[in-house]
C-alpha atoms as a PDB file:
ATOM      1  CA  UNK A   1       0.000   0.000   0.000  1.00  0.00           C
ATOM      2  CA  UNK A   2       2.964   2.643   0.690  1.00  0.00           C
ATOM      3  CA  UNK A   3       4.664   1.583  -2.505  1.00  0.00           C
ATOM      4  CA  UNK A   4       1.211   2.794  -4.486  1.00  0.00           C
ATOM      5  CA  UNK A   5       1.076   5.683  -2.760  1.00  0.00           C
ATOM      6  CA  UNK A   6       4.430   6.908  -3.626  1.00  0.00           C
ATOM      7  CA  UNK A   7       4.147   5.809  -6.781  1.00  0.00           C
ATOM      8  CA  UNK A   8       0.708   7.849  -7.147  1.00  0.00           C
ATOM      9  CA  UNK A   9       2.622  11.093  -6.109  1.00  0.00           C
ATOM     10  CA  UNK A  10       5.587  10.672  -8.243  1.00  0.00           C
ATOM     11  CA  UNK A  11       2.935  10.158 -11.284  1.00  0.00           C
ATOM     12  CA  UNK A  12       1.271  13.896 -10.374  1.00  0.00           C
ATOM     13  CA  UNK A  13       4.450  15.894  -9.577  1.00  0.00           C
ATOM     14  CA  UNK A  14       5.871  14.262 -13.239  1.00  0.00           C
ATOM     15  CA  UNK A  15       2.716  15.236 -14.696  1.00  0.00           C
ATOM     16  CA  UNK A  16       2.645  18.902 -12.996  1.00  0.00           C
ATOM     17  CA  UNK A  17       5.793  19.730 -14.139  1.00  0.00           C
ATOM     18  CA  UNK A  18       5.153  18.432 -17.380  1.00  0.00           C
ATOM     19  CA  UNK A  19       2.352  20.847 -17.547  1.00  0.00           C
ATOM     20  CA  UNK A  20       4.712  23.911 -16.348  1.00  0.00           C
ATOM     21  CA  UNK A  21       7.581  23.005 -18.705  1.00  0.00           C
ATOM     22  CA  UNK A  22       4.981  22.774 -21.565  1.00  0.00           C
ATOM     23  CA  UNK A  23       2.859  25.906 -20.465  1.00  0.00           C
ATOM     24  CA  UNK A  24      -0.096  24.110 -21.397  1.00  0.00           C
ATOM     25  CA  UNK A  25      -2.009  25.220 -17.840  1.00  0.00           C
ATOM     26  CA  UNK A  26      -5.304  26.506 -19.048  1.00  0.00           C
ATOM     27  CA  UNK A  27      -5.841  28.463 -16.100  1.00  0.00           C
ATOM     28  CA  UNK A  28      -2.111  29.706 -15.965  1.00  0.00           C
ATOM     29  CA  UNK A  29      -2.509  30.889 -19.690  1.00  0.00           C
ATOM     30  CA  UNK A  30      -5.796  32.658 -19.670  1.00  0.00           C
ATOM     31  CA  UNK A  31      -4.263  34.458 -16.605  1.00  0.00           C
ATOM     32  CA  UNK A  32      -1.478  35.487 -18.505  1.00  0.00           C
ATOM     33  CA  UNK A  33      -3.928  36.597 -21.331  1.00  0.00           C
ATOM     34  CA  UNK A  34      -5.946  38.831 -19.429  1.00  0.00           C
ATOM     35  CA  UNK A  35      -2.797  40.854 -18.207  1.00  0.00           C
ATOM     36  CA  UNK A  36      -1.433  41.153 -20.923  1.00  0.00           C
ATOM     37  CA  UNK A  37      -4.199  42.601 -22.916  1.00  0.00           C
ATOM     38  CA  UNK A  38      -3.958  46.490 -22.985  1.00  0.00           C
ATOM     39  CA  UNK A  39      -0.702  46.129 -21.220  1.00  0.00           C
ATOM     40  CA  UNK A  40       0.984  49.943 -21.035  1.00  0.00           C
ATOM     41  CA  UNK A  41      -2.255  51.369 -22.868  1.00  0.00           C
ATOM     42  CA  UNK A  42      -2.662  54.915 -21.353  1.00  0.00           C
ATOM     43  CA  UNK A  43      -5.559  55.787 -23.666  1.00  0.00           C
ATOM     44  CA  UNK A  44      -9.205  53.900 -24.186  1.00  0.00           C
ATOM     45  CA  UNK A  45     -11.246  54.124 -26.371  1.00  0.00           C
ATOM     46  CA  UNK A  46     -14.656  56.068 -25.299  1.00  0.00           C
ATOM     47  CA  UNK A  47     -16.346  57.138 -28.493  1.00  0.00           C
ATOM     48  CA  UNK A  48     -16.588  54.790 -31.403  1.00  0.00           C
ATOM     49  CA  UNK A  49     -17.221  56.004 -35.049  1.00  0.00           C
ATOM     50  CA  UNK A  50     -19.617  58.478 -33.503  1.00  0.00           C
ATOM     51  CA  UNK A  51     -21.825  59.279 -37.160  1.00  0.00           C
ATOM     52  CA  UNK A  52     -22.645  63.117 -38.414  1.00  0.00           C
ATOM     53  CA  UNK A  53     -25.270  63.638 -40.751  1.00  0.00           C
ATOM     54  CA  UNK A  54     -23.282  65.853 -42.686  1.00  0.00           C
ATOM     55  CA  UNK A  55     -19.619  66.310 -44.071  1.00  0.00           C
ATOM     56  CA  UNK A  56     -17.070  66.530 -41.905  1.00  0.00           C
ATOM     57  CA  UNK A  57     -13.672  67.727 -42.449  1.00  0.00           C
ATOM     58  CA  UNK A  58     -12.595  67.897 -38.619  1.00  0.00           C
ATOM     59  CA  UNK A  59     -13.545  67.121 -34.782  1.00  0.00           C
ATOM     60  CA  UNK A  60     -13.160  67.880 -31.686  1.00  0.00           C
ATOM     61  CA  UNK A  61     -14.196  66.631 -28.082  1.00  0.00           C
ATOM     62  CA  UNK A  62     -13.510  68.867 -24.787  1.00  0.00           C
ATOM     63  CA  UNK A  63     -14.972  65.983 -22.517  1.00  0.00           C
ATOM     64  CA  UNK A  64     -16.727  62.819 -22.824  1.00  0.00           C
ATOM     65  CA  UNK A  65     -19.978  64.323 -23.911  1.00  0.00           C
ATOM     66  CA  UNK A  66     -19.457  67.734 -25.521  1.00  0.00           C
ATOM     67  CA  UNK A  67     -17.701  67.650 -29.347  1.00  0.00           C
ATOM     68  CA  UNK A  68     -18.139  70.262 -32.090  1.00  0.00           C
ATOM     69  CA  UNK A  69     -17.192  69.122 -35.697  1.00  0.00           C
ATOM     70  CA  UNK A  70     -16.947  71.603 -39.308  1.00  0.00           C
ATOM     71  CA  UNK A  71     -16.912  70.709 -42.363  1.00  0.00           C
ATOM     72  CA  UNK A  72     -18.233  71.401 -46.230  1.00  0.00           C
ATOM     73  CA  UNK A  73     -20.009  74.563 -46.847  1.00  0.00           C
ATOM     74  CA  UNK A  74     -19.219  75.866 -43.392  1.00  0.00           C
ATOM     75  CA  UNK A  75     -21.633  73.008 -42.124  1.00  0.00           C
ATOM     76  CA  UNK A  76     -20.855  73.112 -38.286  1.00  0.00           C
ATOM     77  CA  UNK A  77     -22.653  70.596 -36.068  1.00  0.00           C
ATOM     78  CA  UNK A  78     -22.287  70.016 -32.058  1.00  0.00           C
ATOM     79  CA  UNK A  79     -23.005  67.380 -29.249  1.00  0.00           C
ATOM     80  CA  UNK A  80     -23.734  67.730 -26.071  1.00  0.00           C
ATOM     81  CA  UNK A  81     -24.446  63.634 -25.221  1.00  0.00           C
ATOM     82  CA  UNK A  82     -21.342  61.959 -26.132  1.00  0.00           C
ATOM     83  CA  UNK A  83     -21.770  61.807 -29.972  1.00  0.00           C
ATOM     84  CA  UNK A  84     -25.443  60.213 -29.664  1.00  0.00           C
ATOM     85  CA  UNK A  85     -26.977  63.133 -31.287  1.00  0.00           C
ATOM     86  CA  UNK A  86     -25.340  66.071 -33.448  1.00  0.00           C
ATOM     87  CA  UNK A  87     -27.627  69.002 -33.629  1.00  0.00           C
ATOM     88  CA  UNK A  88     -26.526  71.480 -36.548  1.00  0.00           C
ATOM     89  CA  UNK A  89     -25.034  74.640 -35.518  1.00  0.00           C
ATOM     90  CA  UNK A  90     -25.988  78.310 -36.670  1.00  0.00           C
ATOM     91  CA  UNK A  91     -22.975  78.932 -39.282  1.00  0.00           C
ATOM     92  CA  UNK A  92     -23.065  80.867 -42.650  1.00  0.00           C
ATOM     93  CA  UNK A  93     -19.587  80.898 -44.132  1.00  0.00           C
ATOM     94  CA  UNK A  94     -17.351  78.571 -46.729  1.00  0.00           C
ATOM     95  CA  UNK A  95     -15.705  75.105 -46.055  1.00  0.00           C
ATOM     96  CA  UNK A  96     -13.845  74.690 -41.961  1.00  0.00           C
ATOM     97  CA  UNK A  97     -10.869  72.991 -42.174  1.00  0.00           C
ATOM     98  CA  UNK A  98      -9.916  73.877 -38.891  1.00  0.00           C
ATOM     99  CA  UNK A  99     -11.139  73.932 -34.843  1.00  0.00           C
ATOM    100  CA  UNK A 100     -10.064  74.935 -31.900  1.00  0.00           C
ATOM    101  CA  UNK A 101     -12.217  74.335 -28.697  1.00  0.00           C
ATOM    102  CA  UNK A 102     -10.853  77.332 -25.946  1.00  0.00           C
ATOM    103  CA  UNK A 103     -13.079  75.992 -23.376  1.00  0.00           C
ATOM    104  CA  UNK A 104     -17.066  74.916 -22.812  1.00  0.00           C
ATOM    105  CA  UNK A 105     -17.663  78.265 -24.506  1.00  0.00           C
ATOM    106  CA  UNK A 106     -15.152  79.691 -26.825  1.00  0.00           C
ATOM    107  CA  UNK A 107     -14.834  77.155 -29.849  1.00  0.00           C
ATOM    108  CA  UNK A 108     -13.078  78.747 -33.329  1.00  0.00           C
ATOM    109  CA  UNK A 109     -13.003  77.838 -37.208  1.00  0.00           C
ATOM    110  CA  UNK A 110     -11.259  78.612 -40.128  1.00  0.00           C
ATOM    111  CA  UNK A 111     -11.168  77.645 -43.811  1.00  0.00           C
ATOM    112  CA  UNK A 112     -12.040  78.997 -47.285  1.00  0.00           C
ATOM    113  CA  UNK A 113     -11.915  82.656 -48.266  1.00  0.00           C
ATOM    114  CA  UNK A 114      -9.899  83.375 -44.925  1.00  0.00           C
ATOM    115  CA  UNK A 115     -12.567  83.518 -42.814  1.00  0.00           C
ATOM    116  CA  UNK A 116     -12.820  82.431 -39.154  1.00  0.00           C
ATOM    117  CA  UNK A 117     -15.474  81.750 -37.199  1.00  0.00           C
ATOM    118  CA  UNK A 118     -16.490  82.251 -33.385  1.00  0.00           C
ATOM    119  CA  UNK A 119     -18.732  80.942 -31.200  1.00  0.00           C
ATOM    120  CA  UNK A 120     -19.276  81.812 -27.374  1.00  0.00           C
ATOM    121  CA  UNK A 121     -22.291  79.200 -27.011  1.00  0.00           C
ATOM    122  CA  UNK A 122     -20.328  76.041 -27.519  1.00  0.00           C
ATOM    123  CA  UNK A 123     -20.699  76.192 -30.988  1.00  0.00           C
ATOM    124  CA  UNK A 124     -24.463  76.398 -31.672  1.00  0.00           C
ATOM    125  CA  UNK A 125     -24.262  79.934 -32.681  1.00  0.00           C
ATOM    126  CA  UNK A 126     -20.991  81.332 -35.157  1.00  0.00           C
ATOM    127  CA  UNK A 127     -20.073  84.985 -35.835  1.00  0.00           C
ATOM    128  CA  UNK A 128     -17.289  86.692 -37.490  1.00  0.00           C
ATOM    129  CA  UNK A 129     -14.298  86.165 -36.702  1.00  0.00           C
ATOM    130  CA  UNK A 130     -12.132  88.124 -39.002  1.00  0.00           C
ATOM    131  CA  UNK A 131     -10.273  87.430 -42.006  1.00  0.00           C
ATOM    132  CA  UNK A 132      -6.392  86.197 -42.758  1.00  0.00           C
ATOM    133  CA  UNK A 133      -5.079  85.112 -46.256  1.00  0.00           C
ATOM    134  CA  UNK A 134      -7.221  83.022 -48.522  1.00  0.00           C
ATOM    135  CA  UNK A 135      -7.368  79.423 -47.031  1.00  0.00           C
ATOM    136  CA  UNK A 136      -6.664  78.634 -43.842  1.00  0.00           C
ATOM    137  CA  UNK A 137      -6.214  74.986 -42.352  1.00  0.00           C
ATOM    138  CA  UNK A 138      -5.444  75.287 -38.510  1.00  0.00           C
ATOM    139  CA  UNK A 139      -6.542  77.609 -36.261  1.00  0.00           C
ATOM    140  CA  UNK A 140      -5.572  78.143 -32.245  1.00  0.00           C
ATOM    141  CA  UNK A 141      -7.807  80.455 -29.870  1.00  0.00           C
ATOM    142  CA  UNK A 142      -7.352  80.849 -26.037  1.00  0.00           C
ATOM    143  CA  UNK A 143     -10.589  82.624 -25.094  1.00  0.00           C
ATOM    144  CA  UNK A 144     -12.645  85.041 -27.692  1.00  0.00           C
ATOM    145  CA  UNK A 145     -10.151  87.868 -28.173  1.00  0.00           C
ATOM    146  CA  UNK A 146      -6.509  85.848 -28.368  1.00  0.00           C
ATOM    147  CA  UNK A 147      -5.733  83.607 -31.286  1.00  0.00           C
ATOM    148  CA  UNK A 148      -3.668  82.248 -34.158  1.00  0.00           C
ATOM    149  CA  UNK A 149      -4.578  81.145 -37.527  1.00  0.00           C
ATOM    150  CA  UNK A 150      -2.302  79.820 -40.358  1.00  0.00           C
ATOM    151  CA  UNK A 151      -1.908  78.017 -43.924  1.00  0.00           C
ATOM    152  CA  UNK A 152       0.654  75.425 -45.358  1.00  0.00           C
ATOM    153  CA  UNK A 153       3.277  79.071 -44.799  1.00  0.00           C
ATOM    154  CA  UNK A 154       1.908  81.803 -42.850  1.00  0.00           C
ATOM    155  CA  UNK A 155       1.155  82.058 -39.190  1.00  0.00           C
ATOM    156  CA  UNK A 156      -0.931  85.355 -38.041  1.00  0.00           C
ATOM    157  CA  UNK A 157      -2.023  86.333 -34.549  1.00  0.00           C
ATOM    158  CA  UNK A 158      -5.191  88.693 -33.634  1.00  0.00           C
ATOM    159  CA  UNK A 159      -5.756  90.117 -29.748  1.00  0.00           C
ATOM    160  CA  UNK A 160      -8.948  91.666 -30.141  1.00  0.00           C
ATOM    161  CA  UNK A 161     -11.259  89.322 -31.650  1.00  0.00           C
ATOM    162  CA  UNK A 162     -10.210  88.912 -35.384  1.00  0.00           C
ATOM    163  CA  UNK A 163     -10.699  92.300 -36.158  1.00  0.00           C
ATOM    164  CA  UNK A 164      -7.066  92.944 -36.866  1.00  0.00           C
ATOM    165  CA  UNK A 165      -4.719  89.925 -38.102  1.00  0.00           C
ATOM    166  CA  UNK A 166      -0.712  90.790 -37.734  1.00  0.00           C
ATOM    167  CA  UNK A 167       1.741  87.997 -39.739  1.00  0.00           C
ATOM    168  CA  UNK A 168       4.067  86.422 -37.360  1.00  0.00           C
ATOM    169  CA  UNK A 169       7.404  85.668 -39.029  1.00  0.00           C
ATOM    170  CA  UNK A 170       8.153  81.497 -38.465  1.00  0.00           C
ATOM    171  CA  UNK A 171      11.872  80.354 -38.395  1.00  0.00           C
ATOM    172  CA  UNK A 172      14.087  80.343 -41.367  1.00  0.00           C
ATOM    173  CA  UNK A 173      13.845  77.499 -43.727  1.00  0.00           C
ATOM    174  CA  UNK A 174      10.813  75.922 -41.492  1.00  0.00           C
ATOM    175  CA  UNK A 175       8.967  74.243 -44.133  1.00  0.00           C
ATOM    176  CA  UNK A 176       4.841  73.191 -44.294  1.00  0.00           C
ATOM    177  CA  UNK A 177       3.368  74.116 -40.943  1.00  0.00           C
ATOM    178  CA  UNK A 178       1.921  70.860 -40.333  1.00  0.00           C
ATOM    179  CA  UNK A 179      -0.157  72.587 -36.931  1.00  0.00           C
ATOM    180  CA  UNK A 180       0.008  75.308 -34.718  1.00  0.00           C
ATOM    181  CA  UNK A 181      -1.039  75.763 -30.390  1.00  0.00           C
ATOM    182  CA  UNK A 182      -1.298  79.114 -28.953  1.00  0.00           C
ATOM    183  CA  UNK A 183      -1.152  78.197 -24.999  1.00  0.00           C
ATOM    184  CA  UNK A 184      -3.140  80.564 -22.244  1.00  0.00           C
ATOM    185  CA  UNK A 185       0.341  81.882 -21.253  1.00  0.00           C
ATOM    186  CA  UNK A 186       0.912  83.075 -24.463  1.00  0.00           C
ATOM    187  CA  UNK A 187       3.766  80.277 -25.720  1.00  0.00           C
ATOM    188  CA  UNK A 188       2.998  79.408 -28.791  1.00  0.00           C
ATOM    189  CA  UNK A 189       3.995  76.058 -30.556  1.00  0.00           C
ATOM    190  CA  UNK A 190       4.192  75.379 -34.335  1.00  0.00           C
ATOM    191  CA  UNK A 191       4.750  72.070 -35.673  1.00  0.00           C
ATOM    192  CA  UNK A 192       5.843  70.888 -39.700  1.00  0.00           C
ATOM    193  CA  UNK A 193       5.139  68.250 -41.338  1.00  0.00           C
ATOM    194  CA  UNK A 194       8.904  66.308 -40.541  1.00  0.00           C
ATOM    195  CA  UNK A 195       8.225  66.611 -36.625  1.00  0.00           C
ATOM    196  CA  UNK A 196      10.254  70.009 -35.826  1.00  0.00           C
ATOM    197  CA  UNK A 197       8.438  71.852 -33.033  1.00  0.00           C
ATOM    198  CA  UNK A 198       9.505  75.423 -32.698  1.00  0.00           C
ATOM    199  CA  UNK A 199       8.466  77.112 -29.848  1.00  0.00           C
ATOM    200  CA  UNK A 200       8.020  81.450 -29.285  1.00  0.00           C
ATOM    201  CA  UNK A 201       7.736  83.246 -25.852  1.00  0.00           C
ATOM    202  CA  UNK A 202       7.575  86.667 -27.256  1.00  0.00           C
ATOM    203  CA  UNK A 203       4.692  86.721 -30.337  1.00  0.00           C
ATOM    204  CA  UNK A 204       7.688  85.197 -32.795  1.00  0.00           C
ATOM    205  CA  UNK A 205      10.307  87.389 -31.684  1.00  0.00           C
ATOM    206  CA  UNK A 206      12.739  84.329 -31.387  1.00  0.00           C
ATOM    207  CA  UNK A 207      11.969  80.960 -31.611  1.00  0.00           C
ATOM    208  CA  UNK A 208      13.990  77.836 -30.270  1.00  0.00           C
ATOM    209  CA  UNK A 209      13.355  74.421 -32.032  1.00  0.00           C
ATOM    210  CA  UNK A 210      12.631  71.438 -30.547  1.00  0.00           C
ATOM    211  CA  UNK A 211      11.560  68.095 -31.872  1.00  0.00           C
ATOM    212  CA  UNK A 212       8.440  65.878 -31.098  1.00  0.00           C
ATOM    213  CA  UNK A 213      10.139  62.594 -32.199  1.00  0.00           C
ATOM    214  CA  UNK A 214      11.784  59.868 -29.379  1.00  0.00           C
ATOM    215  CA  UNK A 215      15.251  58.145 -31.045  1.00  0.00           C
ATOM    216  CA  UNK A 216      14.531  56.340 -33.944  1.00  0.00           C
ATOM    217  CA  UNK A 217      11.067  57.459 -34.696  1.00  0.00           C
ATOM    218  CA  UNK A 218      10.224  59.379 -38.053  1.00  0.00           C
ATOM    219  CA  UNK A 219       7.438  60.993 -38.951  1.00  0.00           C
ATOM    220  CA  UNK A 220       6.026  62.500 -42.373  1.00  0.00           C
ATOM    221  CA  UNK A 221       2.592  64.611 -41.939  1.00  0.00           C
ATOM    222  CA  UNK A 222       0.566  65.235 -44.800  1.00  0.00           C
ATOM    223  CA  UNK A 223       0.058  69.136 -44.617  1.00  0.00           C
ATOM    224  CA  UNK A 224      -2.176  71.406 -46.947  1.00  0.00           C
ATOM    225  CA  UNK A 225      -5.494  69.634 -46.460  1.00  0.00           C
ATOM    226  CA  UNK A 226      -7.128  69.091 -43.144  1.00  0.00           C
ATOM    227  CA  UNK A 227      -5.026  68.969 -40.021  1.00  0.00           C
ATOM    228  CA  UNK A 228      -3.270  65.864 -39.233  1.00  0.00           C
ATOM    229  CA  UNK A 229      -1.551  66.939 -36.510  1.00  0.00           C
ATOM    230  CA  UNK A 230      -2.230  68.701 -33.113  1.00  0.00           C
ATOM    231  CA  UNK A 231      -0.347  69.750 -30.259  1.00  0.00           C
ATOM    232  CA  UNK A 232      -1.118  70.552 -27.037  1.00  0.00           C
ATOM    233  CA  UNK A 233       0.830  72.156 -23.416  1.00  0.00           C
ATOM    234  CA  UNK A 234      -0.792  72.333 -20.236  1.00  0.00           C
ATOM    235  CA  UNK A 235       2.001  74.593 -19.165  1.00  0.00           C
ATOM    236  CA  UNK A 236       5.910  75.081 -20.051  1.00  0.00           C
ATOM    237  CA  UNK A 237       6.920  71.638 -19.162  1.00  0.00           C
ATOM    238  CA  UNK A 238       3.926  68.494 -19.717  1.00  0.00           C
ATOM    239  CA  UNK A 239       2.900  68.551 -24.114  1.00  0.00           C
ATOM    240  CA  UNK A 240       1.456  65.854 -26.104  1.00  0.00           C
ATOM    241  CA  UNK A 241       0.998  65.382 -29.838  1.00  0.00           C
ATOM    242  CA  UNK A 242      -0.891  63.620 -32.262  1.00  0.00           C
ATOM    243  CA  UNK A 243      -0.475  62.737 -35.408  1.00  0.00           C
ATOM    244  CA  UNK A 244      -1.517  61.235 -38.984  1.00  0.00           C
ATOM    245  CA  UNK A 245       1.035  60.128 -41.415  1.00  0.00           C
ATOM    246  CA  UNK A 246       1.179  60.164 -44.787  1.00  0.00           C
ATOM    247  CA  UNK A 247       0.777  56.313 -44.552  1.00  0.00           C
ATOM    248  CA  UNK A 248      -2.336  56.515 -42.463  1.00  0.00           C
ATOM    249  CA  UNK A 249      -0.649  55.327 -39.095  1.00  0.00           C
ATOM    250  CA  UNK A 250      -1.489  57.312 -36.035  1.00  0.00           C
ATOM    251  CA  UNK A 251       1.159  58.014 -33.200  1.00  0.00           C
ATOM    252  CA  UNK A 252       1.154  59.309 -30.037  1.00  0.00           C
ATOM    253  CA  UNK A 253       4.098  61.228 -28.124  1.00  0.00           C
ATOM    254  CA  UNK A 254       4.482  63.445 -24.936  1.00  0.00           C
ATOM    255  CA  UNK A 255       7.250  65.571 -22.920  1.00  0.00           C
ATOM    256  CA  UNK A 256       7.701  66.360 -19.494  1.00  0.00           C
ATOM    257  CA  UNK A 257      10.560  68.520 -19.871  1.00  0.00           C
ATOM    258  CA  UNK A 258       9.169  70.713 -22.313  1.00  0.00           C
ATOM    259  CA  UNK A 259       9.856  69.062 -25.099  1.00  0.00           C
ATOM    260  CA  UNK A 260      13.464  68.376 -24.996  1.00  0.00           C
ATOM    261  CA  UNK A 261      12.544  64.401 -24.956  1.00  0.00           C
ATOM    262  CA  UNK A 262       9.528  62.570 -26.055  1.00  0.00           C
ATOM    263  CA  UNK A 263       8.363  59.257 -25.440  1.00  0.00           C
ATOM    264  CA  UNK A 264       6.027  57.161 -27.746  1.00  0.00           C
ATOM    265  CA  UNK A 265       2.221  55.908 -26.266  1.00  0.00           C
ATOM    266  CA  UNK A 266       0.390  53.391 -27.250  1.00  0.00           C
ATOM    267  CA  UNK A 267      -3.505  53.752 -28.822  1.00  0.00           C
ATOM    268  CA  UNK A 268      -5.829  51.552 -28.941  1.00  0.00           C
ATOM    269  CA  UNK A 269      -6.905  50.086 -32.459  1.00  0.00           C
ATOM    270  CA  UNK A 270      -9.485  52.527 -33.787  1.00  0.00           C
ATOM    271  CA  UNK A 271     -10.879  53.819 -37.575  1.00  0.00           C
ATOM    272  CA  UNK A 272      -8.401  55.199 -40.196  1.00  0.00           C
ATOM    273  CA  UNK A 273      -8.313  58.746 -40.037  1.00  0.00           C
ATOM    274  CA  UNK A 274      -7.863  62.011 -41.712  1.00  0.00           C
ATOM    275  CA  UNK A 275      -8.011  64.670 -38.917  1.00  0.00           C
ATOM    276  CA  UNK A 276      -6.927  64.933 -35.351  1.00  0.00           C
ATOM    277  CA  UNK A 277      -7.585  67.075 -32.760  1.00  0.00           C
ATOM    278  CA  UNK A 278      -6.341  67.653 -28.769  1.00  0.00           C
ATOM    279  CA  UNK A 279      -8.776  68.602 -26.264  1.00  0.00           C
ATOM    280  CA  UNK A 280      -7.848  72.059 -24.064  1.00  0.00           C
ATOM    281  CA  UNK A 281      -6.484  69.605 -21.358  1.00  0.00           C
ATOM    282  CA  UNK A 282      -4.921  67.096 -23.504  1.00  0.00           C
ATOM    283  CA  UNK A 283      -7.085  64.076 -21.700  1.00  0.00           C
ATOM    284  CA  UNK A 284      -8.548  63.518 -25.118  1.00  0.00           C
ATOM    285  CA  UNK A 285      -8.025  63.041 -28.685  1.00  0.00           C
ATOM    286  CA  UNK A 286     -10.127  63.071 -31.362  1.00  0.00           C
ATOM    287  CA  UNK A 287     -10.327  61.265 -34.790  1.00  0.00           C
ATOM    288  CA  UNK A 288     -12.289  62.282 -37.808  1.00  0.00           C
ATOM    289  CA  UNK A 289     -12.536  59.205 -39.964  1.00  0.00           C
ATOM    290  CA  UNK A 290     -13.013  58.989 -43.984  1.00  0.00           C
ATOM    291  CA  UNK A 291     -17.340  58.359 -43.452  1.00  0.00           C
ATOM    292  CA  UNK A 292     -18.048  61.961 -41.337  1.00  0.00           C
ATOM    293  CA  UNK A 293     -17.065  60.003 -38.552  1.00  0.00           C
ATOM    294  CA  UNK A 294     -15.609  61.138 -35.062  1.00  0.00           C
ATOM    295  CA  UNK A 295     -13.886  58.499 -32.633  1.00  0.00           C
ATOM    296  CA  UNK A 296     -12.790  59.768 -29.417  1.00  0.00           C
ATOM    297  CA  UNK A 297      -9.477  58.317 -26.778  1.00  0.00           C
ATOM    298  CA  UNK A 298      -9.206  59.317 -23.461  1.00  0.00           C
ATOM    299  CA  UNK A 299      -6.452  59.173 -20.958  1.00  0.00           C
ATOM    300  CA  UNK A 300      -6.236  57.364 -18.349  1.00  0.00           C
ATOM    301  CA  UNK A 301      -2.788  57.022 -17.140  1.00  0.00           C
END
């Protein structure tokens, strides 16, 4: 009888450690599995191909409920419920390539003919906003007097409202402005299409040029068109950026030492896109897909 039983014991620790040399534990694996998934994601996925009735060139989400999106023939519509419904806004002007959301009032818009828009509703209502060259594709405001607008060369800044527009010279030999960010302190940040952030404390007095790009990552932004690219500082030190490339991959980056360094963060899998946007805060980003879609990520850290 005490030969079986020590026989019977030798048999299961064989047969465990069989089992742990093959990794063929069920339970041990789908462990595994489940920690693994979504391992180092920082950003989820909250809004899902949210669908406009409407063309959309370009998004934008503040929080997890309010959005505003512009488009074709100065179509501007807004939500208010998390992309379940998108009223259409009170806008008469041409095509919006470009949005900036200041805060849960002050949104901006530019595009065709040089015009930019304003709203102090949260987008249901639009005024004028002024005028700057002929086309304009990205467009930064800080409340409803302080902004910047700019094409594919020029970069112009207004302090009361749009009513005036004075050009802003951008470093030498700078290329396609692929975006620009006008902070609440006044920094302002513009990015081209290779990844070269240069960064003014004085209204583009002097400049000093970063990059957004860790070691060994490239980047080639399709400028021109709607704004694949966005950039965002919550003050001199802590920036994110987003963007497109030419190749349709998205990518993620962010500083802590004002842009001196950058590390890469993972997204979640989400819709091919064509425009992206930063929230005020940078907790979320937004994705205009090919369909007049908007998908939203939030962080989460």
């Amino acid at each position: 009888m005490k030969k079986k039983k020590v026989l019977a014991r030798t048999s299961m620790f064989l047969l465990g450690a069989a089992l742990l040399l093959s990794g063929c534990s069920a339970k041990k694996e789908t462990e595994t599995g489940k920690d693994n998934k979504g391992q180092g994601l920082k950003w989820e996925l909250i809004v899902n191909k949210s669908k406009i009735d409407g063309k959309v060139n370009i998004g934008e989400f503040i929080d997890d409920k309010k959005g505003i999106t512009v488009g074709y023939g100065g179509e501007i519509h807004y939500t208010e419920d998390g992309g379940k419904t998108w009223p259409r806004a009170n806008n008469e002007s041409m095509c919006r390539y470009g949005v900036s959301i200041a805060s849960d009032k002050i949104v901006a818009a530019c595009g065709n003919a040089g015009q930019i828009r304003l709203s102090t509703d949260g987008g249901k209502n639009w005024s004028d906003g002024g005028k700057f060259l002929e086309k304009n594709y990205y467009v930064s405001f800080v409340d409803e007097k302080k902004g910047w607008v700019a094409d594919s060369y020029k970069l112009a800044a207004t302090e009361d409202g749009g009513k005036t527009y004075n050009e802003i010279t951008l470093p030498s030999d700078f290329g396609a402005v692929a975006t620009v960010y006008l902070s609440p302190s006044g920094t302002g940040y513009v990015l081209n299409a290779e990844g070269k952030l240069s960064i003014t404390k004085d209204g583009g007095k002097t400049w000093t040029s970063k990059t957004i790009l860790p070691a060994g990552e490239k980047v080639n932004i399709k400028t021109g068109t709607m704004q694949y690219a966005a950039v965002k500082f919550n003050d001199d030190k802590n920036g994110i950026a987003a963007v497109i490339n030419n190749n349709g991959k998205k990518a993620v980056f962010r500083t802590e030492d004002g842009g001196s360094t950058w590390v890469k963060e993972e997204i979640p899998e989400s819709e091919a896109a064509f425009g992206v946007a930063i929230s005020p805060d940078g907790k979320y980003i937004s994705l205009t897909g090919a369909t007049n879609t908007v998908s939203v990520l939030k962080y989460k850290g």
